[in-house]
Protein backbone atom coordinates (compact mmCIF):
# COMPACT_ATOMS: atom_id res chain seq x y z
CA UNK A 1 34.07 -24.70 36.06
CA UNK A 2 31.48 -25.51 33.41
CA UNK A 3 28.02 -23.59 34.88
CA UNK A 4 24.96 -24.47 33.22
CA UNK A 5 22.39 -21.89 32.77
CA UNK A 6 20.21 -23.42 35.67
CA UNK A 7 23.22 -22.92 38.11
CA UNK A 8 23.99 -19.52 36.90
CA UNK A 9 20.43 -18.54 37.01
CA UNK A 10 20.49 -20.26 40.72
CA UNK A 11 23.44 -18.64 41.66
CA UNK A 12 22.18 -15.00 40.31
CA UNK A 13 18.87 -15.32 42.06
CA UNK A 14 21.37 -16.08 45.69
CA UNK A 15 24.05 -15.27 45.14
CA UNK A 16 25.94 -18.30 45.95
CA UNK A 17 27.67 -20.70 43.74
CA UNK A 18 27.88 -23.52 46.46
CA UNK A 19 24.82 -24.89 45.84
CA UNK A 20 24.37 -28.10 43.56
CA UNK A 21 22.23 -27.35 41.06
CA UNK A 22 22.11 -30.32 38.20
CA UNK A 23 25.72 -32.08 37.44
CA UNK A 24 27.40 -30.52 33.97
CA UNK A 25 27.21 -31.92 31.22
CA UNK A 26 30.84 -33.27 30.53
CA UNK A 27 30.25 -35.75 27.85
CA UNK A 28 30.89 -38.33 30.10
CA UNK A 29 28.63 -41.12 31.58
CA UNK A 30 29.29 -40.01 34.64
CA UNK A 31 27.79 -36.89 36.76
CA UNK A 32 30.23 -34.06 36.74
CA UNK A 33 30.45 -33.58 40.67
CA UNK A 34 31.10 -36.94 43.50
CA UNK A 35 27.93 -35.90 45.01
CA UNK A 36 26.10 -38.62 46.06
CA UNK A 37 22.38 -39.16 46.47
CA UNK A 38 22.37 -39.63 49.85
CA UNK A 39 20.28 -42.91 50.03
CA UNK A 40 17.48 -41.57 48.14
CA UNK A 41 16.58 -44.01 45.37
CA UNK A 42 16.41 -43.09 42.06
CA UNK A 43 12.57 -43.68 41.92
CA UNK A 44 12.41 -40.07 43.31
CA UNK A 45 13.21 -38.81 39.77
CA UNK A 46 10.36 -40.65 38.28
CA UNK A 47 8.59 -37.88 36.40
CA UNK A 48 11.87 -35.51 36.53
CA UNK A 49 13.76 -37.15 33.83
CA UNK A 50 12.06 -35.35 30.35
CA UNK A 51 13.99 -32.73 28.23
CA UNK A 52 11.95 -29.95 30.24
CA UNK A 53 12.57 -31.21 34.07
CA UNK A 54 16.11 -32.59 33.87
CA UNK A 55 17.98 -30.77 36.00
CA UNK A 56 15.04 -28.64 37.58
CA UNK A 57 15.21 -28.71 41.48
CA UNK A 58 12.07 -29.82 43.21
CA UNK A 59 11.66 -30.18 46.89
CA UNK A 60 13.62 -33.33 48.78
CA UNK A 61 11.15 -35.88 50.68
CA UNK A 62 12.14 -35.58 53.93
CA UNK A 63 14.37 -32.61 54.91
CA UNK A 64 13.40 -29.10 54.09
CA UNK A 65 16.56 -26.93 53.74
CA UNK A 66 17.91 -29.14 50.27
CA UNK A 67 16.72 -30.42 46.90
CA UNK A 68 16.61 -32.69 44.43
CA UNK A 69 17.71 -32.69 40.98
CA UNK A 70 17.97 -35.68 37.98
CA UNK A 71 20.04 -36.42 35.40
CA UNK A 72 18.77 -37.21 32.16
CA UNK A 73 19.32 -40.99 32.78
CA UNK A 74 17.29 -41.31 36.11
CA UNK A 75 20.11 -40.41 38.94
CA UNK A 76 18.92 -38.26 41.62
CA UNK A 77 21.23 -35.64 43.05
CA UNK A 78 21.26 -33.63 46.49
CA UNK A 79 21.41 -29.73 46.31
CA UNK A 80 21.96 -27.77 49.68
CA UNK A 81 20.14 -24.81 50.23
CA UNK A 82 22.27 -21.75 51.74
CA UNK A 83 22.26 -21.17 55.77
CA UNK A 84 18.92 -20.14 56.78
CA UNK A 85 16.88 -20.97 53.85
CA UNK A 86 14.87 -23.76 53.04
CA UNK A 87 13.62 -25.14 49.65
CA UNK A 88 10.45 -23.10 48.32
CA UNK A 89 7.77 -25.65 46.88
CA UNK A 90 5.95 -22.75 44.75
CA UNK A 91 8.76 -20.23 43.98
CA UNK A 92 11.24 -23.23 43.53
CA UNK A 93 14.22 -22.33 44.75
CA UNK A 94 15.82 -21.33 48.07
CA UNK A 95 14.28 -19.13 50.59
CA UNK A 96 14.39 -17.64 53.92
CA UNK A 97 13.36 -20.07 56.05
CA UNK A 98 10.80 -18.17 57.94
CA UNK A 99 9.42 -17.47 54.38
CA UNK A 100 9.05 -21.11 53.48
CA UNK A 101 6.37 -24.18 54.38
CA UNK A 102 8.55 -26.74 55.29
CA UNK A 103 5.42 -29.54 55.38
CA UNK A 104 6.15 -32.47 56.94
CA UNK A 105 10.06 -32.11 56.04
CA UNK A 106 12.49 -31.99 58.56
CA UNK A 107 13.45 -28.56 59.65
């Protein structure tokens, strides 16, 4: 398995690999992993799609323990945050949940 250095700086910071950080980049068209986007339309990457956000995680719309990531060509992908942690708007990553403002998200 290919790990970019955003997954393998995820996975050092917590110590998981199971979370979806962006898809590899295979040389293909197509993302790496069959993830899907679970119904969120790709407008959600609108401003996540430059050489410096691609593939940066930034907090889901609705539910507070995944993320969000884009590919370079607009696709939005789902990332699930480890048991007990939600998705940290300021530190950007995973944390404990009782740690973390979930908003309006769903818990």
């Amino acid at each position: 398995m290919k790990l970019t250095f955003l997954s393998a700086v995820v996975i050092a910071l917590l110590g998981s690999s199971t979370i979806l950080a962006a898809p590899a980049d295979t040389g293909k068209d197509s993302p790496a992993s069959t993830d899907s986007n679970d119904g969120i339309p790709d407008s959600a990457c609108k401003g996540h799609t430059s050489k410096d956000t691609v593939g940066m995680p930034f907090e889901h719309p609705s539910v507070c323990n995944q993320f969000l990531t884009c590919s370079a060509d607009g696709k939005p992908y789902v990332g699930n945050c480890p048991a007990g942690t939600y998705y940290d708007v300021t530190l950007t990553t995973c944390t404990a949940a009782a740690k973390s403002s979930c908003g309006d998200r769903k818990a």
